[in-house]
N, C-alpha and C. Protein backbone atom coordinates (compact mmCIF):
# COMPACT_ATOMS: atom_id res chain seq x y z
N UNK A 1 21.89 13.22 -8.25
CA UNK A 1 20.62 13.51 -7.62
C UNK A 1 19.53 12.72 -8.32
N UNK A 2 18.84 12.31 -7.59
CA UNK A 2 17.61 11.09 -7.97
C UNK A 2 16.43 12.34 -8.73
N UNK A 3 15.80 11.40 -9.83
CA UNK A 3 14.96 12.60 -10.22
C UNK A 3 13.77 11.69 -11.46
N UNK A 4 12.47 12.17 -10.54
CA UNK A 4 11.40 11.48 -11.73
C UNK A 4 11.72 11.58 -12.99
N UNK A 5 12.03 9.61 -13.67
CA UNK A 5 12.02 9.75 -15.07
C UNK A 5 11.04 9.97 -16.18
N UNK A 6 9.77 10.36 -14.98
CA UNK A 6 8.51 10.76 -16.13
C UNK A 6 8.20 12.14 -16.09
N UNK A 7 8.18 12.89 -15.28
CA UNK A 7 7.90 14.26 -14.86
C UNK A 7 9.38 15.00 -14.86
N UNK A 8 10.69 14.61 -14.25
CA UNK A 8 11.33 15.48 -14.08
C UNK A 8 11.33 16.09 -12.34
N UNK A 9 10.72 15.54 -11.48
CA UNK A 9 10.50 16.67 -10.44
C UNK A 9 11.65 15.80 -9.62
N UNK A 10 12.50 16.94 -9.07
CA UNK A 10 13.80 16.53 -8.32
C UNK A 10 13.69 17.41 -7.08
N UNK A 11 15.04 17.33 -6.19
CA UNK A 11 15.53 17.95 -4.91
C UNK A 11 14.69 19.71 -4.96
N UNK A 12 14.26 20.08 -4.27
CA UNK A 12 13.75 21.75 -4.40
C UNK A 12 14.40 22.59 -3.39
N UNK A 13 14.90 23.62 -3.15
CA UNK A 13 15.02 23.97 -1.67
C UNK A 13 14.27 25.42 -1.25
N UNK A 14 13.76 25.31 -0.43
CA UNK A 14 12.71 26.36 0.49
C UNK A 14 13.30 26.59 1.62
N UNK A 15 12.60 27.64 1.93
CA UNK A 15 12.90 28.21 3.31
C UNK A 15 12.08 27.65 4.39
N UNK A 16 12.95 27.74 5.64
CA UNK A 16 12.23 27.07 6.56
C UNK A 16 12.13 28.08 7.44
N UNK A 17 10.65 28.59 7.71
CA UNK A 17 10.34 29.82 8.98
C UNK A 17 10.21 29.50 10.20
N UNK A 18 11.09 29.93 11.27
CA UNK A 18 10.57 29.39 13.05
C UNK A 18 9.67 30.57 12.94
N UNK A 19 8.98 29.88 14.64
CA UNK A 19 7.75 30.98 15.19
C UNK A 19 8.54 32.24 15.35
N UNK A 20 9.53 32.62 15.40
CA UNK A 20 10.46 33.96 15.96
C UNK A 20 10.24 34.58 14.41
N UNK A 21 10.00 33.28 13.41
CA UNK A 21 10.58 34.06 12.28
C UNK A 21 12.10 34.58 11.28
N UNK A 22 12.62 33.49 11.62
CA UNK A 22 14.27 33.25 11.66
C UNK A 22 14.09 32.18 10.47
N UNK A 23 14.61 32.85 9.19
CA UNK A 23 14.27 32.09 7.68
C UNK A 23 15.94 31.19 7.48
N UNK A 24 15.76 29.89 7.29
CA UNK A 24 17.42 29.22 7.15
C UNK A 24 16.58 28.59 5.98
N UNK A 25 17.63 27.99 5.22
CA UNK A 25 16.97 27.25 3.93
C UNK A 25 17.09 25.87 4.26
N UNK A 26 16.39 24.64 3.71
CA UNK A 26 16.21 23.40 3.61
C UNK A 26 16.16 22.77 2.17
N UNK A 27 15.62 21.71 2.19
CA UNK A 27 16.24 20.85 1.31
C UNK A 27 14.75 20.61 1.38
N UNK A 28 14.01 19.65 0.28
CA UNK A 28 12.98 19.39 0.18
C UNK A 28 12.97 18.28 -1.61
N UNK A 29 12.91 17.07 -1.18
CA UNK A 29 12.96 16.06 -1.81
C UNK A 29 11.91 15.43 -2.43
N UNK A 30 12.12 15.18 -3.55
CA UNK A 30 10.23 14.41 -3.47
C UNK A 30 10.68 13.08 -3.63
N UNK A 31 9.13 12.60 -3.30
CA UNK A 31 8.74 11.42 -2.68
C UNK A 31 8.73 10.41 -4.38
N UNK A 32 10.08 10.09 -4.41
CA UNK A 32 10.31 8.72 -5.43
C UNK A 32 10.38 7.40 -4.79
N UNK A 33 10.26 6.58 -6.09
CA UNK A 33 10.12 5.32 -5.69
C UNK A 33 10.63 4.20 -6.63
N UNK A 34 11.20 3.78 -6.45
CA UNK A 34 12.05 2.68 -7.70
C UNK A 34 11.20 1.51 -7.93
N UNK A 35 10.56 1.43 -9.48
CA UNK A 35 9.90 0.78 -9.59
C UNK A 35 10.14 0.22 -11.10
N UNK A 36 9.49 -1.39 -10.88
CA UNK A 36 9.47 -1.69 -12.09
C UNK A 36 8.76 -1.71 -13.38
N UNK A 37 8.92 -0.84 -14.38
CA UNK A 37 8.35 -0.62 -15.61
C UNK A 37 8.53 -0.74 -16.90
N UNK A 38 7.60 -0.66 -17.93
CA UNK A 38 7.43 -1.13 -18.99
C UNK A 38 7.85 -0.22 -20.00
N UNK A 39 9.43 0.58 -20.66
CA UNK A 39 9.49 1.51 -21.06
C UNK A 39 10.52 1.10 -22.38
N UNK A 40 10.15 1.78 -23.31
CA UNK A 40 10.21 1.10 -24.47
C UNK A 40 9.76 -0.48 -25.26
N UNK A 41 8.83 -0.98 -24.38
CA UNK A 41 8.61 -2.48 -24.73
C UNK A 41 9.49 -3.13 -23.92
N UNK A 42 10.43 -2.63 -22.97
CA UNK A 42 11.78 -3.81 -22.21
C UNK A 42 11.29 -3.33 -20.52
N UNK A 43 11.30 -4.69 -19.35
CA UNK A 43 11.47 -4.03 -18.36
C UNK A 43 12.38 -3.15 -17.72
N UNK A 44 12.04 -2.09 -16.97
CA UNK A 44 13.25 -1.25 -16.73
C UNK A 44 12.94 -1.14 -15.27
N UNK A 45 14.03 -0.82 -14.12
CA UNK A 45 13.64 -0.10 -13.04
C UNK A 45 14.04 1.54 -13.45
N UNK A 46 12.92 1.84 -13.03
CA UNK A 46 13.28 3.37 -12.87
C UNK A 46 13.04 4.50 -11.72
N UNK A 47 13.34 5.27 -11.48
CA UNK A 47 12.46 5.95 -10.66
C UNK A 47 11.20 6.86 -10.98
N UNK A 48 10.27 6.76 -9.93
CA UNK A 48 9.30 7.09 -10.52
C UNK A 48 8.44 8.05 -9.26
N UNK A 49 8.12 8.98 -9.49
CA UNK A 49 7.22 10.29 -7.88
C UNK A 49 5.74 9.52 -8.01
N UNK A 50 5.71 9.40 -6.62
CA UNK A 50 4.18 8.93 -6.28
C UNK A 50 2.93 9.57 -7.06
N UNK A 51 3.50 11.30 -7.47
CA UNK A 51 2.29 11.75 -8.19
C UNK A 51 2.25 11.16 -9.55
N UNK A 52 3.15 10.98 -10.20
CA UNK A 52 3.16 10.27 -11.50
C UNK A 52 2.66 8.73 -11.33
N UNK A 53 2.82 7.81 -9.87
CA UNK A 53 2.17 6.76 -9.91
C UNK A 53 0.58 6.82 -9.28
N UNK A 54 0.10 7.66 -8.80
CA UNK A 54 -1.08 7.55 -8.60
C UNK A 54 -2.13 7.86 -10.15
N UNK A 55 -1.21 9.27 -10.88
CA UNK A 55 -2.00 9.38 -12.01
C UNK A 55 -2.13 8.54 -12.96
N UNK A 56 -1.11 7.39 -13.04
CA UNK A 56 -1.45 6.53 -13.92
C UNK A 56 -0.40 6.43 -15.08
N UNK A 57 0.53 7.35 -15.15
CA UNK A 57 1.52 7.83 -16.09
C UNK A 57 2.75 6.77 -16.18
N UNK A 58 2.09 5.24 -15.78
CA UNK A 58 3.35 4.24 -15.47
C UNK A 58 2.64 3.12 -15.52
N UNK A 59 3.08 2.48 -16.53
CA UNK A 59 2.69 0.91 -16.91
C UNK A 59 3.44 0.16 -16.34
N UNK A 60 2.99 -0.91 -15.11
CA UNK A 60 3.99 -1.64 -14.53
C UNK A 60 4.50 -2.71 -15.08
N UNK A 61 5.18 -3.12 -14.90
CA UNK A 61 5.97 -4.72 -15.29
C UNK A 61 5.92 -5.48 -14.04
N UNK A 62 5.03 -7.23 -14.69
CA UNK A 62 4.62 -7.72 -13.56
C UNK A 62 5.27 -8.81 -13.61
């Protein structure tokens, strides 16, 4: 299972409610992205969640 190497945030699963109200469970993934970065001083690809790349928590390799 794919899983942010800065945060940790992986696969979740929730319930999914119809209008009747009929609860089945789902799957709920977050939004990674394989990117290239600067980790330990060496480039690496890693994966990385959009929230960790918008905050800034990822030095790219250019």
């Amino acid at each position: 299972m794919a899983r942010c190497a800065i945060c940790g945030k992986t696969t979740i699963f929730v319930n999914k409610v119809s209008h009747s109200h009929r609860v089945t469970s789902k799957k709920q993934k977050a939004n990674l992205q394989k990117v290239r970065a600067i980790v330990n001083g060496e480039k690496k690809r890693i994966w990385v969640c959009t929230k960790c790349l918008k905050a800034g928590k990822v030095q790219k390799a250019i």
